[in-house]
N, C-alpha and C. Protein backbone atom coordinates (compact mmCIF):
# COMPACT_ATOMS: atom_id res chain seq x y z
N UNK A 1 -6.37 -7.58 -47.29
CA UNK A 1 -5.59 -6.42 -46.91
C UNK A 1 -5.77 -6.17 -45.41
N UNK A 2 -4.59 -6.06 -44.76
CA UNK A 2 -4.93 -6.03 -42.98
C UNK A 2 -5.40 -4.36 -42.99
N UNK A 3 -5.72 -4.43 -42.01
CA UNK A 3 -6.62 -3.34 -41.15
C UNK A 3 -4.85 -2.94 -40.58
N UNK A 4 -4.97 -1.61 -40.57
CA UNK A 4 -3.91 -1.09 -39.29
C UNK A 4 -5.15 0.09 -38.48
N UNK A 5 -5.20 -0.42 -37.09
CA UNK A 5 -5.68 0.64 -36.40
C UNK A 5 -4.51 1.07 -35.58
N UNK A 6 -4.80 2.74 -35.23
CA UNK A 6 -4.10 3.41 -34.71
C UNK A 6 -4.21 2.99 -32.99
N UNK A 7 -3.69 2.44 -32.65
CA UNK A 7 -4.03 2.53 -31.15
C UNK A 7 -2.57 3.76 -30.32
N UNK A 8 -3.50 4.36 -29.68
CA UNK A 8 -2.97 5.29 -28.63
C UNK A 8 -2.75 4.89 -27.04
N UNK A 9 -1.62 5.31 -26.67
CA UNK A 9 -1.54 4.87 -25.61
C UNK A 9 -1.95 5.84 -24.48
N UNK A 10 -2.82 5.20 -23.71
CA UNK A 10 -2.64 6.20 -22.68
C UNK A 10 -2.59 7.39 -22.18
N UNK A 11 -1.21 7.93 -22.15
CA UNK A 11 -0.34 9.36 -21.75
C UNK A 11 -0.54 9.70 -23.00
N UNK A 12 -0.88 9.51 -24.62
CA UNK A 12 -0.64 10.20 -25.42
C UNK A 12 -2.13 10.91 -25.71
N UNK A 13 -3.11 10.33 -25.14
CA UNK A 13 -4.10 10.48 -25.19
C UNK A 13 -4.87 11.46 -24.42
N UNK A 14 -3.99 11.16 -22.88
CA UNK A 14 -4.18 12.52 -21.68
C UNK A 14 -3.56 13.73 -22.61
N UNK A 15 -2.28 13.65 -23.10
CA UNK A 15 -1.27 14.60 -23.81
C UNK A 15 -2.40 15.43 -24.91
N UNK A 16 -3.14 14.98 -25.70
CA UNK A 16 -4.23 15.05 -26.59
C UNK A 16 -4.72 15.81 -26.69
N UNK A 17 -5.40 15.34 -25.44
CA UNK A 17 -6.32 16.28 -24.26
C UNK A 17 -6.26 17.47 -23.72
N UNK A 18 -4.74 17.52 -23.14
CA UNK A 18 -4.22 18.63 -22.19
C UNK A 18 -3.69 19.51 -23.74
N UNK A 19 -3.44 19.05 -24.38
CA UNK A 19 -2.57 19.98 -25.89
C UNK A 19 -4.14 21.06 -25.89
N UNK A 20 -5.73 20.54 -26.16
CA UNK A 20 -6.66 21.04 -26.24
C UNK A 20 -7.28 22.11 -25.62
N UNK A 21 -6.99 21.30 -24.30
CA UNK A 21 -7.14 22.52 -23.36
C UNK A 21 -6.18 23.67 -23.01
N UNK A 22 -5.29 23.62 -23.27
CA UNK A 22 -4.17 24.09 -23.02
C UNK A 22 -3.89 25.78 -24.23
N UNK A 23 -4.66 25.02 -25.11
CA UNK A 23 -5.24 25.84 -25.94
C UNK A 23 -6.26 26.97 -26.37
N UNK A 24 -7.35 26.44 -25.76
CA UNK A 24 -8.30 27.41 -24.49
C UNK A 24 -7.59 28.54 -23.31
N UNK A 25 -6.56 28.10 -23.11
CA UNK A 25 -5.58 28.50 -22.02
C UNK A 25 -4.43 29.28 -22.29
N UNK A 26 -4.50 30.31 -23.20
CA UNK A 26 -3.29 30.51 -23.60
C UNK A 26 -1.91 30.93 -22.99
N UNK A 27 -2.37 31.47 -21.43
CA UNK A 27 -1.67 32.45 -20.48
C UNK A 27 -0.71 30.65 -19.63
N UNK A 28 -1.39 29.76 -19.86
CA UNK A 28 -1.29 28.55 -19.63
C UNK A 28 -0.17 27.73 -19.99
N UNK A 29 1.10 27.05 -19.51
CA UNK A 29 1.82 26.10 -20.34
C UNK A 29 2.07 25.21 -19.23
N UNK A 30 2.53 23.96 -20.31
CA UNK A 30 2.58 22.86 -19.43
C UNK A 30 4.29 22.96 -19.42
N UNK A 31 4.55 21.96 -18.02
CA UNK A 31 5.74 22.36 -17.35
C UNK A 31 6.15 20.81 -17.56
N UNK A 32 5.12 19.60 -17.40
CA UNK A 32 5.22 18.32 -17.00
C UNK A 32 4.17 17.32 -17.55
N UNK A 33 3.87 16.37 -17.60
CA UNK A 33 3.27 15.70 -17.34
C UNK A 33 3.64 13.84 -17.23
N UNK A 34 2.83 13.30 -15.90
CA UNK A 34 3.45 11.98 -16.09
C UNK A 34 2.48 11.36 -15.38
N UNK A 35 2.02 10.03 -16.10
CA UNK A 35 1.56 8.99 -15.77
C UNK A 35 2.23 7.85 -15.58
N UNK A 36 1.75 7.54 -14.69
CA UNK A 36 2.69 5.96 -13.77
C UNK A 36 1.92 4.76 -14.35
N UNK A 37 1.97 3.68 -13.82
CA UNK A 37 1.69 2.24 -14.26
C UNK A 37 0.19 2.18 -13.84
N UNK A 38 -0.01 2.74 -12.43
CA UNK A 38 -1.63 2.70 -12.14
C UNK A 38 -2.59 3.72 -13.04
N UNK A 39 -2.38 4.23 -13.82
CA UNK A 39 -2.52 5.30 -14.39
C UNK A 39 -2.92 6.61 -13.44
N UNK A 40 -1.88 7.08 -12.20
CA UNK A 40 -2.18 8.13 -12.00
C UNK A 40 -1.29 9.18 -12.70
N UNK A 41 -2.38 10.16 -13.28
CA UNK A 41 -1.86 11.59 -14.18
C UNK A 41 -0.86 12.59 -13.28
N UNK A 42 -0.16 13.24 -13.49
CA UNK A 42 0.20 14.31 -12.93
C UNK A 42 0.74 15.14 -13.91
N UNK A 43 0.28 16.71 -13.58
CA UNK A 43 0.13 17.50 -14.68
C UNK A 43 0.53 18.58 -13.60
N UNK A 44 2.09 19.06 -13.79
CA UNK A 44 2.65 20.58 -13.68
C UNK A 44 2.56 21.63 -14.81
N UNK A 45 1.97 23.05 -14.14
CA UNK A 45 1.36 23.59 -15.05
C UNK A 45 2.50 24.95 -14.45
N UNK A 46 2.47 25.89 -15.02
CA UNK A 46 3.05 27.20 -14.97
C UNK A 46 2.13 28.33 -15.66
N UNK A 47 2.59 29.56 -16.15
CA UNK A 47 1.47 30.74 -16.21
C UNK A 47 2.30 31.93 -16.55
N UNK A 48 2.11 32.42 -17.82
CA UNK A 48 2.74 33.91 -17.88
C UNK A 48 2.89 34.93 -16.75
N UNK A 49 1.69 34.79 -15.65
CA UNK A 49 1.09 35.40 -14.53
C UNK A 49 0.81 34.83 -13.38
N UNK A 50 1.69 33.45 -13.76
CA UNK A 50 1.24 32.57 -12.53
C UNK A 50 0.32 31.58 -12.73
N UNK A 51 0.00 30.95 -11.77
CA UNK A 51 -1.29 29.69 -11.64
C UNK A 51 -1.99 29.54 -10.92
N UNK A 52 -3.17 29.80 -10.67
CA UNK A 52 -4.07 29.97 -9.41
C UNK A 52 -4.76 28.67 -9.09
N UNK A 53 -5.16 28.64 -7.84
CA UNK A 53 -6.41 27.52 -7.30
C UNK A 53 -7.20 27.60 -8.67
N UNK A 54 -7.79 28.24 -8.95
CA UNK A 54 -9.07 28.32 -10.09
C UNK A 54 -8.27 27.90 -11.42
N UNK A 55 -6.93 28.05 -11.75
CA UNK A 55 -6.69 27.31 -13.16
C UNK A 55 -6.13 26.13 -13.27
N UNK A 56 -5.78 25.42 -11.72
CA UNK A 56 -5.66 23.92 -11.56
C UNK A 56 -6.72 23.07 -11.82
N UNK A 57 -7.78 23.77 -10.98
CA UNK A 57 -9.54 23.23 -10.99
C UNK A 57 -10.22 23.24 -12.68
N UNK A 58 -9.73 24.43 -12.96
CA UNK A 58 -10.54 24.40 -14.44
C UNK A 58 -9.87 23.32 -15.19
N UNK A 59 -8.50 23.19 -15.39
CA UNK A 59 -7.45 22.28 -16.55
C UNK A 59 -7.88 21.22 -15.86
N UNK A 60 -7.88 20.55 -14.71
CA UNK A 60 -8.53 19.30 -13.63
C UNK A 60 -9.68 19.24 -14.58
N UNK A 61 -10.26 19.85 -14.08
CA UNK A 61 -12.28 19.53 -14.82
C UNK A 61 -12.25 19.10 -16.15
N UNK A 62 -11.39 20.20 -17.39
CA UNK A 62 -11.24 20.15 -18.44
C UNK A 62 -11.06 18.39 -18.58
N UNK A 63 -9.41 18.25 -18.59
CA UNK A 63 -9.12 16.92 -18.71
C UNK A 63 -9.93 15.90 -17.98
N UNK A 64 -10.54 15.67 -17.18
CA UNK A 64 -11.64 14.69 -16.61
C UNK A 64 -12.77 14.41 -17.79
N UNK A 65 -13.43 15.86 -17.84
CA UNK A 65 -14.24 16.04 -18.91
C UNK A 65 -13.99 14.56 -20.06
N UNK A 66 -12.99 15.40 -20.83
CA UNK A 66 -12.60 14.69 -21.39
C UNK A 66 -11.83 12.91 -21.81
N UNK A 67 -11.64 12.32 -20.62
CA UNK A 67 -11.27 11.04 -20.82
C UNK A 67 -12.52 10.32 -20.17
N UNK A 68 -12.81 9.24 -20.53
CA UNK A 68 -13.43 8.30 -20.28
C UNK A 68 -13.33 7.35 -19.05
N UNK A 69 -13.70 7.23 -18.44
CA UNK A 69 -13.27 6.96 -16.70
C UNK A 69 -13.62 5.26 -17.08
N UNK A 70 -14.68 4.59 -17.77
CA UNK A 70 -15.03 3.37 -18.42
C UNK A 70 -14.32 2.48 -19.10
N UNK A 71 -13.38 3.63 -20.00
CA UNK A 71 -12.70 3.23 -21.02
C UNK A 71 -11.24 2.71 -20.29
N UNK A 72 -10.65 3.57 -19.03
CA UNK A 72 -9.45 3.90 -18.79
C UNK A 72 -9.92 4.26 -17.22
N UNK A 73 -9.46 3.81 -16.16
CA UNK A 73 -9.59 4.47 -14.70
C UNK A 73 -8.51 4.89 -14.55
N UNK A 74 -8.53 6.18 -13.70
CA UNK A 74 -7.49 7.33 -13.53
C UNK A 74 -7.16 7.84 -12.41
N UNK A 75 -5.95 8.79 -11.90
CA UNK A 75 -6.54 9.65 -10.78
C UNK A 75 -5.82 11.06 -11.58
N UNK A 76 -5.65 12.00 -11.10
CA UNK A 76 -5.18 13.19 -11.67
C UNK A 76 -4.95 14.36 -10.58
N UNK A 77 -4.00 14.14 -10.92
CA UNK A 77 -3.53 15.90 -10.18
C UNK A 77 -3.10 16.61 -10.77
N UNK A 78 -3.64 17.86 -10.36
CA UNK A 78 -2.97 19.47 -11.32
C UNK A 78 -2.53 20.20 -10.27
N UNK A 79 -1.05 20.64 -10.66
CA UNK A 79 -0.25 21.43 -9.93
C UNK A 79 0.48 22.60 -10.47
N UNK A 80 0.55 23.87 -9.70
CA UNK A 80 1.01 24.75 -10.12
C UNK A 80 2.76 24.29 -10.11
N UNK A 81 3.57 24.81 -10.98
CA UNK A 81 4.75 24.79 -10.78
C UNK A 81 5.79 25.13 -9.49
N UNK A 82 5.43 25.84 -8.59
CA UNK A 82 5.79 26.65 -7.59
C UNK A 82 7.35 27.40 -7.59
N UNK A 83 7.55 28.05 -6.97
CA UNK A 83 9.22 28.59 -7.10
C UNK A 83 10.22 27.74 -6.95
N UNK A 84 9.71 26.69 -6.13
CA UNK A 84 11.15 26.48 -5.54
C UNK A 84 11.74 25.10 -6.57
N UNK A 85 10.76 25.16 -7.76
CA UNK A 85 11.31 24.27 -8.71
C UNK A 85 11.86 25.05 -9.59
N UNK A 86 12.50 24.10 -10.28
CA UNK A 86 14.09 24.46 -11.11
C UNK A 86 13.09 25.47 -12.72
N UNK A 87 13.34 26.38 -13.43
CA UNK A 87 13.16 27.08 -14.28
C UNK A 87 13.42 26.18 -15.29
N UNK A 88 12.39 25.59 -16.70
CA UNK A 88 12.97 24.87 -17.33
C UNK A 88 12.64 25.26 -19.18
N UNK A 89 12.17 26.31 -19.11
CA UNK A 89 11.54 26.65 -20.21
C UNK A 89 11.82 28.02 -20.46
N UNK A 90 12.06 28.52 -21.74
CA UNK A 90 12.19 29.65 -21.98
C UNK A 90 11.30 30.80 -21.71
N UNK A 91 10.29 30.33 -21.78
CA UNK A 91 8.64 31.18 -21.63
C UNK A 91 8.46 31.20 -19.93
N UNK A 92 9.88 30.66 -19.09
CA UNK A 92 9.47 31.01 -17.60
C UNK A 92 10.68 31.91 -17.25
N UNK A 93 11.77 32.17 -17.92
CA UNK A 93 12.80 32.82 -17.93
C UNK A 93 12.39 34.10 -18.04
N UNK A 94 11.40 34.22 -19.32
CA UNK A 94 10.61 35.19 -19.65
C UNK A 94 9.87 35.99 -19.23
N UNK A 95 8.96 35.18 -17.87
CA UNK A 95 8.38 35.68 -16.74
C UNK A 95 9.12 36.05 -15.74
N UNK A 96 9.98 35.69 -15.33
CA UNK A 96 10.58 36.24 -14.40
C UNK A 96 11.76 37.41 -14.44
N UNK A 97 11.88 38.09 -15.45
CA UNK A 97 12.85 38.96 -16.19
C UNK A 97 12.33 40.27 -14.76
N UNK A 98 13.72 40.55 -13.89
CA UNK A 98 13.32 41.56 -12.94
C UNK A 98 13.76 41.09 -11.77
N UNK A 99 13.63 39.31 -11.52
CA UNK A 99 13.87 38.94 -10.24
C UNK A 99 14.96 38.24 -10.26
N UNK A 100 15.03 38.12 -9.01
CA UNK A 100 16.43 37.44 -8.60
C UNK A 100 16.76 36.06 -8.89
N UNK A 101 17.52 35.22 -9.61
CA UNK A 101 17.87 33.73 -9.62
C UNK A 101 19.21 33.57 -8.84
N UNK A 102 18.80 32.07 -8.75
CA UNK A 102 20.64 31.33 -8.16
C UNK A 102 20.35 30.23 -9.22
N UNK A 103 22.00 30.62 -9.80
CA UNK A 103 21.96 29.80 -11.13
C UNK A 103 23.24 28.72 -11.35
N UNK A 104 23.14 27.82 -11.55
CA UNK A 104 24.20 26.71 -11.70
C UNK A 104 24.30 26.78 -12.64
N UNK A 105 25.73 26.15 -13.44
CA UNK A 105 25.76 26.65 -14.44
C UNK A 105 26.77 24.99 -14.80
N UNK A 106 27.09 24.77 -15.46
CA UNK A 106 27.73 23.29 -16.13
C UNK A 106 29.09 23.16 -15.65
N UNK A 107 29.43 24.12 -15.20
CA UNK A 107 31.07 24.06 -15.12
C UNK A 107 30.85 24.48 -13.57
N UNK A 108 29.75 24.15 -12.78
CA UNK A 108 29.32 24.64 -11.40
C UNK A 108 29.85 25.86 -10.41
N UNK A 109 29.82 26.51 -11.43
CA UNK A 109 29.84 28.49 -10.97
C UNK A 109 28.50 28.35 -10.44
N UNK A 110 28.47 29.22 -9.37
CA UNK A 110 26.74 29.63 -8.88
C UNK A 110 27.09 31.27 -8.95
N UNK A 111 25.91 31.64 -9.65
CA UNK A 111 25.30 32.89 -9.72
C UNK A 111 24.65 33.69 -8.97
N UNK A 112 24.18 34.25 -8.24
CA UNK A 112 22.91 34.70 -7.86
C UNK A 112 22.90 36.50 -7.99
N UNK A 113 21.73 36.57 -9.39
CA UNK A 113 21.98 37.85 -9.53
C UNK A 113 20.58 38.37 -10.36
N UNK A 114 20.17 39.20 -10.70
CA UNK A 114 18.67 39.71 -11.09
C UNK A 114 18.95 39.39 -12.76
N UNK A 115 17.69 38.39 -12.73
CA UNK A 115 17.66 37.73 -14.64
C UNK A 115 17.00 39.45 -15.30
N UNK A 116 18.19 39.97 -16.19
CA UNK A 116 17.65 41.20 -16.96
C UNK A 116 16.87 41.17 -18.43
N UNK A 117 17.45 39.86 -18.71
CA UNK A 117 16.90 39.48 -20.24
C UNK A 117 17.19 38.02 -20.02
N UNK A 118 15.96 37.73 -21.56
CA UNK A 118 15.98 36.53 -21.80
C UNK A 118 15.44 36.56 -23.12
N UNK A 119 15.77 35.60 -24.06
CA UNK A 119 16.10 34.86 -25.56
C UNK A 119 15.65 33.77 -25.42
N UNK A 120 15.27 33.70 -26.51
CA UNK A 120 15.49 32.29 -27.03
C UNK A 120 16.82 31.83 -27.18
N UNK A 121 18.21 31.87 -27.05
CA UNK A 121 19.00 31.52 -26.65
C UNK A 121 19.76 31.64 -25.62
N UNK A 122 19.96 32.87 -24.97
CA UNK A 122 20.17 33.21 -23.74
C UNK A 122 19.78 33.52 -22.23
N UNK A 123 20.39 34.68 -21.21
CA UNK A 123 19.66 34.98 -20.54
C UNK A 123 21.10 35.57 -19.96
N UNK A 124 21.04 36.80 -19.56
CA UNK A 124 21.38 37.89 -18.76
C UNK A 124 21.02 38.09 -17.71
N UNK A 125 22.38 38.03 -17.01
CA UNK A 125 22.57 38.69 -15.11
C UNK A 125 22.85 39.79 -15.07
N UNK A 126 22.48 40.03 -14.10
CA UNK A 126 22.85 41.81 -13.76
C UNK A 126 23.36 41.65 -12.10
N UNK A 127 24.22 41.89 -11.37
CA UNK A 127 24.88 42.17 -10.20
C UNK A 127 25.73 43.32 -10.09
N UNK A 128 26.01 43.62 -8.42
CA UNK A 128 26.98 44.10 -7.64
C UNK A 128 27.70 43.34 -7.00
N UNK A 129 29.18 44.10 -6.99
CA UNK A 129 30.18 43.21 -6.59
C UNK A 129 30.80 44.07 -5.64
N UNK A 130 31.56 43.65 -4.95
CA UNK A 130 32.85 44.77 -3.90
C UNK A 130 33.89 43.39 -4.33
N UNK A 131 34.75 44.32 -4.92
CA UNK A 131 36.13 44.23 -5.47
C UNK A 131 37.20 45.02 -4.92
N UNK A 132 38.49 44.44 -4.77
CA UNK A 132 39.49 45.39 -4.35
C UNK A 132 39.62 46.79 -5.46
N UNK A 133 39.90 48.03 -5.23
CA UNK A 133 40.30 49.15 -6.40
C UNK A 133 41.47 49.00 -7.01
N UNK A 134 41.24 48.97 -8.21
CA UNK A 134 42.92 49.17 -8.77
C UNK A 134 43.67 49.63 -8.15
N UNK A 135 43.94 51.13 -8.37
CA UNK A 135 44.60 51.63 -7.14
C UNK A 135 44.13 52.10 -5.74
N UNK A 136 45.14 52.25 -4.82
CA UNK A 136 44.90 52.30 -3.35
C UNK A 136 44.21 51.15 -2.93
N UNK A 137 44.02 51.20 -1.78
CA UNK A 137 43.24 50.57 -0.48
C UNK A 137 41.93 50.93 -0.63
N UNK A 138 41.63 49.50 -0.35
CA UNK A 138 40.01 49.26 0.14
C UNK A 138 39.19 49.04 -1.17
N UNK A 139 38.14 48.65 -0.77
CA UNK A 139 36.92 47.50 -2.10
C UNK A 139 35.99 48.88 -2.50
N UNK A 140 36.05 48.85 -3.98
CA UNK A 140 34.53 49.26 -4.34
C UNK A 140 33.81 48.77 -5.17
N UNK A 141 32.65 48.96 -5.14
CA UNK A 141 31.11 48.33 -5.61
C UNK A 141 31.33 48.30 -7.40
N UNK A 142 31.18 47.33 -8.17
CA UNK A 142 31.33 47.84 -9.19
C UNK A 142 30.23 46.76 -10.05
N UNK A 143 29.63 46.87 -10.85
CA UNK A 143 28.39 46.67 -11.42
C UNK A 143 29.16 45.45 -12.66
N UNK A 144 28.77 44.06 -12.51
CA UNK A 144 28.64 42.96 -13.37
C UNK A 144 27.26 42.55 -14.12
N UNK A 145 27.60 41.95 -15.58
CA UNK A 145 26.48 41.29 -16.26
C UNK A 145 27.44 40.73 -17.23
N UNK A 146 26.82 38.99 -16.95
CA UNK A 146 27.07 37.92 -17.70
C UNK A 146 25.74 37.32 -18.78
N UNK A 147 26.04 37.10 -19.88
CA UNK A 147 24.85 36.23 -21.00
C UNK A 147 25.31 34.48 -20.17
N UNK A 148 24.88 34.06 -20.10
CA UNK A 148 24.84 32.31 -20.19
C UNK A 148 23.47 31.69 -21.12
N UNK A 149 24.23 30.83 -21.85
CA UNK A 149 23.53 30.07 -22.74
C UNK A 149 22.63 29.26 -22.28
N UNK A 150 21.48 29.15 -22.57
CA UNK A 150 20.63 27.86 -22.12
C UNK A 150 21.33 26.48 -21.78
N UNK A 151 21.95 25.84 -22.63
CA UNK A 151 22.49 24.99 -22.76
C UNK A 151 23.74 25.08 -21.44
N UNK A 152 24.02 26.03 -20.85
CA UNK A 152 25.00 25.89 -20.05
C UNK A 152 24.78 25.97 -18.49
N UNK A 153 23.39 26.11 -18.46
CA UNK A 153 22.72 26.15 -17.22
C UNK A 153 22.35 25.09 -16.74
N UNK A 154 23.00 24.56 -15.41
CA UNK A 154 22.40 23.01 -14.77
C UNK A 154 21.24 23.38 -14.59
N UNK A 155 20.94 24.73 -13.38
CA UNK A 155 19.90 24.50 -13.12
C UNK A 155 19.60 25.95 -12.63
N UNK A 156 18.83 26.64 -12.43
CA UNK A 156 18.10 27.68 -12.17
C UNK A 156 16.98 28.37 -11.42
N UNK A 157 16.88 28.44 -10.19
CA UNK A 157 15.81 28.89 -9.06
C UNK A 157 15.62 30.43 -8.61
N UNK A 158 14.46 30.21 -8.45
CA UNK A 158 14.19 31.67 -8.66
C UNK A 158 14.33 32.26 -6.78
N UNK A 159 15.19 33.14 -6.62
CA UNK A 159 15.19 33.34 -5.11
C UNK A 159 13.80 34.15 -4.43
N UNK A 160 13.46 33.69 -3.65
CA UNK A 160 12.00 34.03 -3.04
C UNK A 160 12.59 35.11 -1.96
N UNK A 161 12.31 36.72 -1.92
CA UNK A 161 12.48 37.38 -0.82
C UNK A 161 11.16 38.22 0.00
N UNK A 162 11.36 38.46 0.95
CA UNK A 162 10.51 38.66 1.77
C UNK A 162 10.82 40.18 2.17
């Protein structure tokens, strides 16, 4: 009767790992992860509250901890997600409910307007507009909000103001 051993590859094994810690971590989600041919790791991380120097270093340590440097040589980087990458998860839509996005959308409308809600299927804009008045002369301000579907969003950035 043959033997079947399970062999794991690799990335499923870092994946394993990071699922573990990640778990420890609850304020914690992963955004990314990818290993190349040399086996260097890279691990984008995000945060209900953000991601600090100190929770790159800890999830870093964690996963080191854990793999075998003998078994498998590595390198690893842990990175916070930062703004100016694209929104790709519902649980970051979620965090940012209040601020401003510029949003592409499939049929390449751009948006840019304050995310008011967010679903598990959706997500709500809120804007001002200056529009001509029905009647008479001259534009007034008049208050828009669109739902767009997950599915209908190319892409989504969160506008950084100062």
């Amino acid at each position: 009767m043959p033997l079947f051993i399970k062999v794991m590859t690799f990335k499923s094994k870092v994946q394993e790992v990071l699922d573990g810690v990640l778990t420890e971590h609850p304020t914690l989600f992963l955004i990314d992860l990818a290993v190349n041919d040399a086996n260097k790791i890279s691990i984008v991380l995000d945060g209900d509250s953000g991601v600090n120097l100190q929770d790159c270093i800890t999830i870093s340590r964690a996963v080191e901890n854990n793999l075998d440097r003998e078994e498998q040589d590595f390198s690893l980087e842990v990175a916070s997600a930062g703004l100016s990458r694209p929104l790709q998860l519902v649980r970051q839509y979620k965090k940012n409910i209040g601020r401003n996005l510029k949003v592409k959308t499939r049929s390449d409308e751009e948006i840019e307007a304050t995310l008011t809600a967010a679903d598990e299927e959706i997500i709500t804009l809120e804007w001002e507009a200056r529009e001509p008045k029905k009647i008479g002369k001259g534009k007034e301000t008049v208050s828009k909000k669109i739902d767009i579907a997950y599915a209908d969003i190319k892409e989504a950035i969160v506008i950084v103001s100062f």
